[in-house]
Protein backbone atom coordinates (compact mmCIF):
# COMPACT_ATOMS: atom_id res chain seq x y z
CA UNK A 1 85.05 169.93 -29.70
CA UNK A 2 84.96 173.62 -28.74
CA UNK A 3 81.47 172.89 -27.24
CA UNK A 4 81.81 169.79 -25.46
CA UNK A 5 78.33 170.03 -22.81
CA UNK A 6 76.03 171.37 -26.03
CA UNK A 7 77.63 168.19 -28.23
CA UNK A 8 76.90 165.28 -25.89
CA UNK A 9 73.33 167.13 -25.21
CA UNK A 10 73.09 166.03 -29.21
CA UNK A 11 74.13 162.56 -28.86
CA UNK A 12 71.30 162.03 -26.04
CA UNK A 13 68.88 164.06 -27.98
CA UNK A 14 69.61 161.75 -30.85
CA UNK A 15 69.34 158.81 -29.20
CA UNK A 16 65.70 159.88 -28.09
CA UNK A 17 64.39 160.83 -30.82
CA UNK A 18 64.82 157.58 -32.87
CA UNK A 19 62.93 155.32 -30.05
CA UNK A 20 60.41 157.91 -30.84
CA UNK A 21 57.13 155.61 -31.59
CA UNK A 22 56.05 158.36 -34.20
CA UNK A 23 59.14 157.54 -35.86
CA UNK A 24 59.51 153.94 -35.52
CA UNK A 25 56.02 152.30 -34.63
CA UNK A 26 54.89 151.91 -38.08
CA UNK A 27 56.78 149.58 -40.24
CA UNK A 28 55.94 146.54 -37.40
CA UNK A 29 51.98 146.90 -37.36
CA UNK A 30 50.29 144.16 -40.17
CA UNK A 31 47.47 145.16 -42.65
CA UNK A 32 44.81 146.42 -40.39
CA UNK A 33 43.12 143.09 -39.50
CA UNK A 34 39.30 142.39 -40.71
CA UNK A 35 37.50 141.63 -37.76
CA UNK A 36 37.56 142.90 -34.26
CA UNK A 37 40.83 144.47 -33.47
CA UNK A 38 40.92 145.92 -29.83
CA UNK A 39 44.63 147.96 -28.72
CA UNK A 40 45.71 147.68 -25.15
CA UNK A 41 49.24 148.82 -23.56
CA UNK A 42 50.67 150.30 -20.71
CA UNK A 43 53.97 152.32 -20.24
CA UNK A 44 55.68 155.57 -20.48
CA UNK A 45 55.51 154.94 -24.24
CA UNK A 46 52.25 153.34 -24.68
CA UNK A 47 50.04 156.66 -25.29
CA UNK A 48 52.44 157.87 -28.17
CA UNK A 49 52.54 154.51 -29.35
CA UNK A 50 48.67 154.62 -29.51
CA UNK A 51 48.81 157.79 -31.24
CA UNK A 52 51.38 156.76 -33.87
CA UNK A 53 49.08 153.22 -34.28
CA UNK A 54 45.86 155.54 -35.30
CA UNK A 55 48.01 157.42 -37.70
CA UNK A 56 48.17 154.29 -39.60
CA UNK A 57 44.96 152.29 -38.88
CA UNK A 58 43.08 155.61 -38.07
CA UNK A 59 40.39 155.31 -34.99
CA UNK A 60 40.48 151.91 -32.82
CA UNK A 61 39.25 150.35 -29.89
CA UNK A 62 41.31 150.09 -26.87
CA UNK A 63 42.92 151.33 -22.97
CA UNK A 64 45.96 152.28 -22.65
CA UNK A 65 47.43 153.52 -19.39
CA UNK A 66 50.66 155.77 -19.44
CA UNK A 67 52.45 158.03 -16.91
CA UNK A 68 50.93 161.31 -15.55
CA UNK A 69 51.53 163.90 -17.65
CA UNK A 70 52.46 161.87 -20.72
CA UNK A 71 49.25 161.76 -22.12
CA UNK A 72 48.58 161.89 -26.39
CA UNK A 73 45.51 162.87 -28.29
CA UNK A 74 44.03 159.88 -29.79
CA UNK A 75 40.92 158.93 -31.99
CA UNK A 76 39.37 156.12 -30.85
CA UNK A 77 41.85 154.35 -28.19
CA UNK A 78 41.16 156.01 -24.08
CA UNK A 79 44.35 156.81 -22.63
CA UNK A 80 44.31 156.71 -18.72
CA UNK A 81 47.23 158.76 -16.63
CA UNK A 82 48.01 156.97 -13.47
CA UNK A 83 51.27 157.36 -10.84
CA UNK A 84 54.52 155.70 -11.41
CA UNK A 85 57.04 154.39 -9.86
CA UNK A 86 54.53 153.74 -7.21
CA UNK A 87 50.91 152.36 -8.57
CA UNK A 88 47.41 154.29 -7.47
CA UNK A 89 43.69 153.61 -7.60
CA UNK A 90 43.74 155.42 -11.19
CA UNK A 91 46.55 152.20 -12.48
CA UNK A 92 44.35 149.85 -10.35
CA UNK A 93 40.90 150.93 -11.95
CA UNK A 94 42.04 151.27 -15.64
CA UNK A 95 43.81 147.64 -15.25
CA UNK A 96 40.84 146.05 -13.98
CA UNK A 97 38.81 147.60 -17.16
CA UNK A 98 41.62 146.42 -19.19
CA UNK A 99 40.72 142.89 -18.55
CA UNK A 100 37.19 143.40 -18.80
CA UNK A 101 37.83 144.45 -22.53
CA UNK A 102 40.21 141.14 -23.04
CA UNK A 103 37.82 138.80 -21.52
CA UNK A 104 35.80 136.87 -23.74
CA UNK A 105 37.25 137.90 -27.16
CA UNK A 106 37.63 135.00 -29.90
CA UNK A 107 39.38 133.25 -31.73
CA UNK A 108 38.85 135.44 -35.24
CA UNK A 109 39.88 138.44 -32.73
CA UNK A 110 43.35 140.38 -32.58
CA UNK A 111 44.74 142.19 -29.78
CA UNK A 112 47.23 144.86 -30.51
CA UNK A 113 49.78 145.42 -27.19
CA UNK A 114 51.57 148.08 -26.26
CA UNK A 115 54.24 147.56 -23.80
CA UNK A 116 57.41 150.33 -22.74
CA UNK A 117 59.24 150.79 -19.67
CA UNK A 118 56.76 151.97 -16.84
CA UNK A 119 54.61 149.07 -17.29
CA UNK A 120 55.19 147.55 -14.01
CA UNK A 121 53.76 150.34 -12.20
CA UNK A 122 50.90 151.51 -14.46
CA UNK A 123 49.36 148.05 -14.25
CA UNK A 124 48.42 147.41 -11.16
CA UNK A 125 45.85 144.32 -10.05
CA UNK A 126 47.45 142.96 -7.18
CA UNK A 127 47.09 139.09 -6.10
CA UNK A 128 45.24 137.50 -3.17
CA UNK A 129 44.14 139.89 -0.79
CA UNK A 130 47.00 142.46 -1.62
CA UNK A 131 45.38 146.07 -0.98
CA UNK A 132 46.65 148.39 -2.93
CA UNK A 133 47.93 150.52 0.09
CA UNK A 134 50.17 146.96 1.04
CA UNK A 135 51.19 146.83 -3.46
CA UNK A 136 52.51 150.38 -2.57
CA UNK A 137 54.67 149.90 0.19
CA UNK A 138 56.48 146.94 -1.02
CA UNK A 139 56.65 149.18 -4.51
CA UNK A 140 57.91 151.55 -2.25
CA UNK A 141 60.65 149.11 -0.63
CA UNK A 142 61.94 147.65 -4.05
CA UNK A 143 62.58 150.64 -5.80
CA UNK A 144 65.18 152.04 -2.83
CA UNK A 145 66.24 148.35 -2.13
CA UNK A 146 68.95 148.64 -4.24
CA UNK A 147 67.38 145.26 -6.05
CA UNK A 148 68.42 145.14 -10.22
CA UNK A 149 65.61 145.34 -12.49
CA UNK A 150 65.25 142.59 -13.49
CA UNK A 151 64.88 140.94 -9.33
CA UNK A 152 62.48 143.97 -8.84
CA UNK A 153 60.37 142.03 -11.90
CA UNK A 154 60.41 138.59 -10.91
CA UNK A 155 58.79 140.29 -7.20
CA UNK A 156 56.33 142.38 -9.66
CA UNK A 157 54.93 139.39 -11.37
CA UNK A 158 54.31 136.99 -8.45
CA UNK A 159 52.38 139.70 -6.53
CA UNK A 160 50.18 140.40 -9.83
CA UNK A 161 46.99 139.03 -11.33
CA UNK A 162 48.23 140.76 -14.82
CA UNK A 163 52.07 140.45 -15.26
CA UNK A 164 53.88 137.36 -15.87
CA UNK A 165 51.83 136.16 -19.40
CA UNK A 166 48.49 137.20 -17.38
CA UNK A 167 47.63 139.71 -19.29
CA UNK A 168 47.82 137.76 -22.30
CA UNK A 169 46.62 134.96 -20.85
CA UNK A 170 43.21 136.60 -20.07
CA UNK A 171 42.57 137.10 -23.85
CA UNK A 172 43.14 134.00 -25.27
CA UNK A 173 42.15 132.02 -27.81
CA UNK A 174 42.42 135.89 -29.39
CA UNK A 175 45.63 136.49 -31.54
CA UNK A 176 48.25 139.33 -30.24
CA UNK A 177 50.30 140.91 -31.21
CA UNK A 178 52.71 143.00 -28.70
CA UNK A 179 54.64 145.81 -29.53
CA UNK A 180 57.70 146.24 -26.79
CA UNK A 181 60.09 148.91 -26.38
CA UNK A 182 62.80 147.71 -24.41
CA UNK A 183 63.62 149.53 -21.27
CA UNK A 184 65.57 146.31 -19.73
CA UNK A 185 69.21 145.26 -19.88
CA UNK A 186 69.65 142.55 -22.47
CA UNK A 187 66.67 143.28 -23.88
CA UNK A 188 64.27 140.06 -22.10
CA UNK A 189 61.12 140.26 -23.25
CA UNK A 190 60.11 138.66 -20.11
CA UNK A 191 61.31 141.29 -18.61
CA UNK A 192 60.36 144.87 -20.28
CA UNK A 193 57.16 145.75 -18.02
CA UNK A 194 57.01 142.60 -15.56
CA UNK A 195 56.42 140.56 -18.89
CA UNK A 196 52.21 140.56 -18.84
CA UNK A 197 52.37 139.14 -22.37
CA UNK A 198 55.36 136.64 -22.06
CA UNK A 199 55.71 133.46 -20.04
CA UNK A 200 57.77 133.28 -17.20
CA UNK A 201 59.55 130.42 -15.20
CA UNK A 202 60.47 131.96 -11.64
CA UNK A 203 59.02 130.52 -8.98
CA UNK A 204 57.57 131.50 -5.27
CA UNK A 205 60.87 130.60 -3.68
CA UNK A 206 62.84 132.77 -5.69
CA UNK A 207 60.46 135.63 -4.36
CA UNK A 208 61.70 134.67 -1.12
CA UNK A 209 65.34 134.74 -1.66
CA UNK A 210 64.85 137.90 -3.09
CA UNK A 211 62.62 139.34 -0.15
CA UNK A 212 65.53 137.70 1.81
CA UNK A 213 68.48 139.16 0.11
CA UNK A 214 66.98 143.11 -0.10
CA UNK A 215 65.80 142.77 3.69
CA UNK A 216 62.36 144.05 1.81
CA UNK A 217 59.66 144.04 4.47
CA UNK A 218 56.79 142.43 3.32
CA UNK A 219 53.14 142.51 4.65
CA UNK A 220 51.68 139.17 5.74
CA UNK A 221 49.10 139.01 2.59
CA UNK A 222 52.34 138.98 0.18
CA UNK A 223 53.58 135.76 2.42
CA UNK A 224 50.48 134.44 2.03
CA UNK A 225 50.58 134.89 -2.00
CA UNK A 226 53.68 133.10 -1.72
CA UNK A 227 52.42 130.29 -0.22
CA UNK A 228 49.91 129.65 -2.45
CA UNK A 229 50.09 128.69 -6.20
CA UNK A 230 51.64 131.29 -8.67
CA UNK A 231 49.11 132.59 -10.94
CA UNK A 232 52.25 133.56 -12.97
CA UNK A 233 51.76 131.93 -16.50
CA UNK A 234 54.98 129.60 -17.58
CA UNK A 235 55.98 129.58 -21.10
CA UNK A 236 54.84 126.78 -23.59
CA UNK A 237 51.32 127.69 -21.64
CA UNK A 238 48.36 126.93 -24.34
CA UNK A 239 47.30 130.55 -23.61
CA UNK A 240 50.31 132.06 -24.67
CA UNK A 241 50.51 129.58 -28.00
CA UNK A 242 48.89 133.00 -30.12
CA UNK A 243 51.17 135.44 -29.17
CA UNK A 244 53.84 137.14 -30.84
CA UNK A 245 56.25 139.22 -29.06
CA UNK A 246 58.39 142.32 -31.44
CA UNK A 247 60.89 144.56 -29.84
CA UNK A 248 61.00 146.67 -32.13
CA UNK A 249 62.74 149.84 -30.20
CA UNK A 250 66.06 149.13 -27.97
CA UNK A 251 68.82 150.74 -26.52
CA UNK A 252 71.57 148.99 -28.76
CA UNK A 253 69.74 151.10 -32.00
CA UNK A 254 69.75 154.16 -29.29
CA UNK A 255 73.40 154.02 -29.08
CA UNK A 256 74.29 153.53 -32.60
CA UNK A 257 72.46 156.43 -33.62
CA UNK A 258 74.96 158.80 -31.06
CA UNK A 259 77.27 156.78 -31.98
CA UNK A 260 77.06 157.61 -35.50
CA UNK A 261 76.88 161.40 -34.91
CA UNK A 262 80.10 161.14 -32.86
CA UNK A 263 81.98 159.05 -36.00
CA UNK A 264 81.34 161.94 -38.29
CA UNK A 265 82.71 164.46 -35.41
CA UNK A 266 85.59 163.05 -35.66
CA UNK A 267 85.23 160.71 -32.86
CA UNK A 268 87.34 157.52 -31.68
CA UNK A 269 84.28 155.17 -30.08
CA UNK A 270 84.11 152.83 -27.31
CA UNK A 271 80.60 151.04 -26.80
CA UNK A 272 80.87 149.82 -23.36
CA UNK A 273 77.48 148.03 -24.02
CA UNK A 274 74.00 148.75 -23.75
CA UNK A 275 73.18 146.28 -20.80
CA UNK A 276 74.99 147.76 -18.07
CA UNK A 277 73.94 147.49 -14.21
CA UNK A 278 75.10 147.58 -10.88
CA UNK A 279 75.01 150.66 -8.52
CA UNK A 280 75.24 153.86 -10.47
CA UNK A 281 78.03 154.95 -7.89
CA UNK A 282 80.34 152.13 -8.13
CA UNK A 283 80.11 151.94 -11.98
CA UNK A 284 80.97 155.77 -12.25
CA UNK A 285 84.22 155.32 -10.01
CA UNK A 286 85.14 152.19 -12.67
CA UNK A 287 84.12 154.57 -15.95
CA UNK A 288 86.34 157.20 -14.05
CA UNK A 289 89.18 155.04 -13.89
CA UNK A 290 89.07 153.84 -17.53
CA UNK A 291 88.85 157.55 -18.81
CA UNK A 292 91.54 158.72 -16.64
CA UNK A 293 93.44 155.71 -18.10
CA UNK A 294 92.17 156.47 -21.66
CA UNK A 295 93.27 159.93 -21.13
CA UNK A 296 96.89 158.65 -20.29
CA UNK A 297 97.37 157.34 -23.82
CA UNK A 298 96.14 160.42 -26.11
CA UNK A 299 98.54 162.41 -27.58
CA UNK A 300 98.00 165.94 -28.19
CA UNK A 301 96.34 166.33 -31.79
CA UNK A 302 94.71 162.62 -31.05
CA UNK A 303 91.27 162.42 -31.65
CA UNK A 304 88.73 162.75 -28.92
CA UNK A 305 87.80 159.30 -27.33
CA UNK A 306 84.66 158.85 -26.96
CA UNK A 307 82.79 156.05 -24.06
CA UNK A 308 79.16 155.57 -24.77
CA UNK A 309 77.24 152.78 -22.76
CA UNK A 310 73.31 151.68 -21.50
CA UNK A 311 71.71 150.04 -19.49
CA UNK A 312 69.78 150.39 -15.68
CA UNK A 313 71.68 151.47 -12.85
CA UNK A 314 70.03 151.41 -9.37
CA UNK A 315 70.84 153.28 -5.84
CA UNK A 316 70.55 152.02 -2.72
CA UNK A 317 69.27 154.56 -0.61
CA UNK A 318 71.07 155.71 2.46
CA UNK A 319 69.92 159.57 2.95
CA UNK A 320 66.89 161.76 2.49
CA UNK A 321 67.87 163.34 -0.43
CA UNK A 322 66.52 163.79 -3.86
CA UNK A 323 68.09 161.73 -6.32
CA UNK A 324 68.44 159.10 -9.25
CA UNK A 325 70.33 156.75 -10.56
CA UNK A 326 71.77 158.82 -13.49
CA UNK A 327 72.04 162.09 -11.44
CA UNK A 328 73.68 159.99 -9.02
CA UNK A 329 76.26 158.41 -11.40
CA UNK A 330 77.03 162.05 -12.44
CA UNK A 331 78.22 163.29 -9.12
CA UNK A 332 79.98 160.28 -8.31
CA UNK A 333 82.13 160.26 -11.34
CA UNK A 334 82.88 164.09 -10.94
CA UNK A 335 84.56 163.07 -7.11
CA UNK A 336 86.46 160.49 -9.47
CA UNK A 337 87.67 162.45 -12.01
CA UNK A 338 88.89 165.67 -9.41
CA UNK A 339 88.31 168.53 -12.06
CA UNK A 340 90.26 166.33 -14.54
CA UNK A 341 90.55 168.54 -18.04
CA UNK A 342 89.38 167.54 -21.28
CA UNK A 343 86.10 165.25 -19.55
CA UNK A 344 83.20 165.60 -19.65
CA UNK A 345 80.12 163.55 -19.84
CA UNK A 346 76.28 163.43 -19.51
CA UNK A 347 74.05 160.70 -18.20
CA UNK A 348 70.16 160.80 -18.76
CA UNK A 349 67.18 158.26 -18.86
CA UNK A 350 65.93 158.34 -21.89
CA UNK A 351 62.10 158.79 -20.36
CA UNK A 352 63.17 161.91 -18.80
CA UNK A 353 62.84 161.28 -15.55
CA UNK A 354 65.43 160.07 -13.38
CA UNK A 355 64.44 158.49 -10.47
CA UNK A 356 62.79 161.09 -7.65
CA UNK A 357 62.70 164.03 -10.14
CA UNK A 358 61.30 165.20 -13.06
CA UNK A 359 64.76 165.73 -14.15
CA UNK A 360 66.40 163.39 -17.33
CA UNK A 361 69.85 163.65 -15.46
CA UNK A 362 72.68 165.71 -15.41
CA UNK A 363 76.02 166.47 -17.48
CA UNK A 364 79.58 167.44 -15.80
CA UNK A 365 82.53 169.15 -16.31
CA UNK A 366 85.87 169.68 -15.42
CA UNK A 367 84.79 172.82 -13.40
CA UNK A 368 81.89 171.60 -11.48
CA UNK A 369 83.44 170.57 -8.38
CA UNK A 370 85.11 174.03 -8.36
CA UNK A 371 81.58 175.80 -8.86
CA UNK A 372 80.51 173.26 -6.42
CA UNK A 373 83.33 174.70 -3.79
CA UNK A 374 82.87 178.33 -4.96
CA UNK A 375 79.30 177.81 -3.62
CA UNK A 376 80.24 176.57 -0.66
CA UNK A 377 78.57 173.04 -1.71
CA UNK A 378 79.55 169.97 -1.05
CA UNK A 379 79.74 167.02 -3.18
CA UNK A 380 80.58 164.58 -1.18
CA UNK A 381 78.03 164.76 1.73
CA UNK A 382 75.28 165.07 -1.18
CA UNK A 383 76.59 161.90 -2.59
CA UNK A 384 76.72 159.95 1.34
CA UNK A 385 72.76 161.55 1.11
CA UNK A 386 71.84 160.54 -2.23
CA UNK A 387 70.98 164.40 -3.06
CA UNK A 388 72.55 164.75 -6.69
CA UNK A 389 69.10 166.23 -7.97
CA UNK A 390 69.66 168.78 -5.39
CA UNK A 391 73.43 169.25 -5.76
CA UNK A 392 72.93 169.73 -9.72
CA UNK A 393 69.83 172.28 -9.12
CA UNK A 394 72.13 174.60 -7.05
CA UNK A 395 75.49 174.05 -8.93
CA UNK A 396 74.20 173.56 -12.66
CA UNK A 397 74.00 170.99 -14.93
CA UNK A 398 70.42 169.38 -14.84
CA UNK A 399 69.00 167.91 -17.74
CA UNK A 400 65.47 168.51 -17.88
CA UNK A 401 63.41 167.66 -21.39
CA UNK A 402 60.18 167.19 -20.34
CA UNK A 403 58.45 164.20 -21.01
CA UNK A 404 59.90 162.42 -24.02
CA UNK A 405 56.90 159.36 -24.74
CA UNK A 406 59.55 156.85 -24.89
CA UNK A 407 62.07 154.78 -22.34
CA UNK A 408 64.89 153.00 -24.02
CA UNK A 409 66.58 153.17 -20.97
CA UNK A 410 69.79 155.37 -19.57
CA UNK A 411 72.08 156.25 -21.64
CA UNK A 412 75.69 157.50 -20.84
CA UNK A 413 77.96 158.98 -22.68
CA UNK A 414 82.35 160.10 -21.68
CA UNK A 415 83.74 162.53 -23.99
CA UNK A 416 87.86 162.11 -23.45
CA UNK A 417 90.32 164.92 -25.42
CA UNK A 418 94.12 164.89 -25.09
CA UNK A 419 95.20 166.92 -21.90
């Protein structure tokens, strides 16, 4: 491990590039159905999952609505760009044609669905008399609310005409078929873009609680959705009786495939899981700890340890800075670890964008405090701010890959040598 930075850069890589739909799409889609066969989807992923389902069924039918500026040349499907995390009139628009193109399909009929991370936000057809200004405030609130993902969700659906089974509600009696990559820890399909083709069992109250618990602010058109009956479709719903969920991408398959690479380096390996949460501060002070403690028990001429884990972090915000959750857990676990030698690490979302930047994440080392210091930069007050964007941009170590057309997720990864 003479390279330590450049070798966990290749684990991440890695761990990209097989959620990449060109190279795993294909062995889930059926023979190419007979009759009608219209594609729909929504997500970081969904336009490269379009692309890689025309390299097999060749032109189709369909919408799709991805991210701005992750766009793929297709044949036959339109691919929309629209803002995320926080919806616009472009989401709005395409999701309202979406439906349009769902409504009134039959029985002999097939929908093909694509669903990835970034679904939430790219479909956007708020309930009642929700304006789209009002869906983008409370958007807005949730994301720096400090809420997991999976709370964030349950809000999503409640407050939408198209998550929560709607979606797939809208084209029944047609048969679908979605395609999910999972983005979500534990892997709930319910839960992997607000769930718009799977059934869903929260209720209006819990919507409450969670407006409660967050202190979210909420306009008085959401209250007013709330007090009305949830549009949200439960499961066991006739409408959802032709639909067939697949994930056939997730973060577990993500980590093995670092996790691999790192067994033929030599590596000892320590999956922490792939379904961690929690704030991205106080779970890099508790990874500190067990790799300081790790550390402890190597002998010199052990092997390196390796700690590889997944997952969705959050941040509560508290400053003005520019940050994200990975980022975030980067500089917090470099205060933790002091400049202690032989770590290093690297956390990244696997998207390639990490919360408020179009920045993946960020790797450390045992110097960057001291570059920090030499720079007369401050770690700690950019951590009280949530500024680790910033405070990686004028140190070093910012990952930044572009977009990546898939979202399995963060993915973390310790590398531990003897002292």
């Amino acid at each position: 491990m003479q390279d330590p930075l450049p070798f966990l850069r290749r684990l991440f890589d890695r761990a990209v590039e097989v959620a990449d739909p060109m190279q795993s799409l294909a062995p889930y889609l059926p023979p190419r159905p007979e009759g009608r066969l219209v594609v729909i989807g929504a997500g970081k992923a969904s336009a490269r999952m379009a692309e890689a389902v025309e390299a097999v069924y060749g032109p189709c039918e369909g919408l799709v609505i991805t991210r701005y500026g992750y766009g793929r040349p297709c044949q036959g499907i339109e691919i929309v760009e629209a803002a995320h995390p926080v919806p616009d009139q472009a989401g709005l628009d395409a999701t309202a044609r979406m439906l349009d193109l769902v409504h009134g399909l039959g029985k002999d009929d097939m929908v093909l669905a694509l669903v990835s991370g970034g679904a939430s936000a790219l479909l956007v057809q708020p309930a009642g008399d929700i304006t789209l200004a009002e869906k983008q405030a409370v958007n807005a609130a949730l994301l720096s609310s400090g809420a997991p993902i999976g709370q964030m969700n349950v809000m999503r659906k409640h407050l939408s005409r198209v998550k929560g089974g709607q979606l797939a509600a809208a084209a029944y009696p047609a048969r679908m078929l979605a395609l999910l990559i999972s983005d979500v820890p534990g892997d709930d399909p319910a839960m992997i873009g607000s769930g718009p083709t799977v059934g869903d069992g929260s209720t209006s109250n819990d919507v409450r609680g969670i407006i409660e618990r967050f202190a979210i602010t909420a306009p008085a058109s959401v209250l007013a959705v709330l007090e009305g009956e949830t549009s949200v479709v439960p499961p066991g719903d006739t409408r959802l009786s032709r639909v067939e969920n697949v994930i056939y991408a997730a973060p577990s398959q993500s980590l093995e495939a670092a996790a691999k690479i790192a067994g033929v380096e030599g590596c000892t390996l320590r999956i922490l899981g792939d379904a961690l949460e929690g704030e991205a501060r106080d779970v890099a002070a508790a990874q500190a700890r067990l790799a300081l403690d790790t550390q402890a028990g190597l002998k010199p001429g052990d092997a390196p340890v390796l700690l590889l884990s997944g997952g969705e972090l959050t941040v509560t915000r508290r400053g003005d800075g520019v940050g994200g959750p990975n980022a975030e857990f980067c500089l917090a676990l470099a205060l933790a670890l002091n400049g202690a030698p032989g770590i290093h690490a690297i956390a990244c979302d696997t998207d390639g964008v990490d919360g408020a930047a179009e920045v993946a994440g960020a790797v450390i080392d045992p110097d960057t405090l001291t570059r920090a210091d030499a720079q007369g930069q401050d770690a700690m007050a950019a951590l009280a701010i949530n500024d680790a964007h910033g405070f990686f941009e004028r140190v070093g170590g910012q990952v930044v890959t572009g977009p990546t057309l898939t979202n399995v997720n963060d993915f973390r990864a310790i590398l531990i040598t003897p002292r």
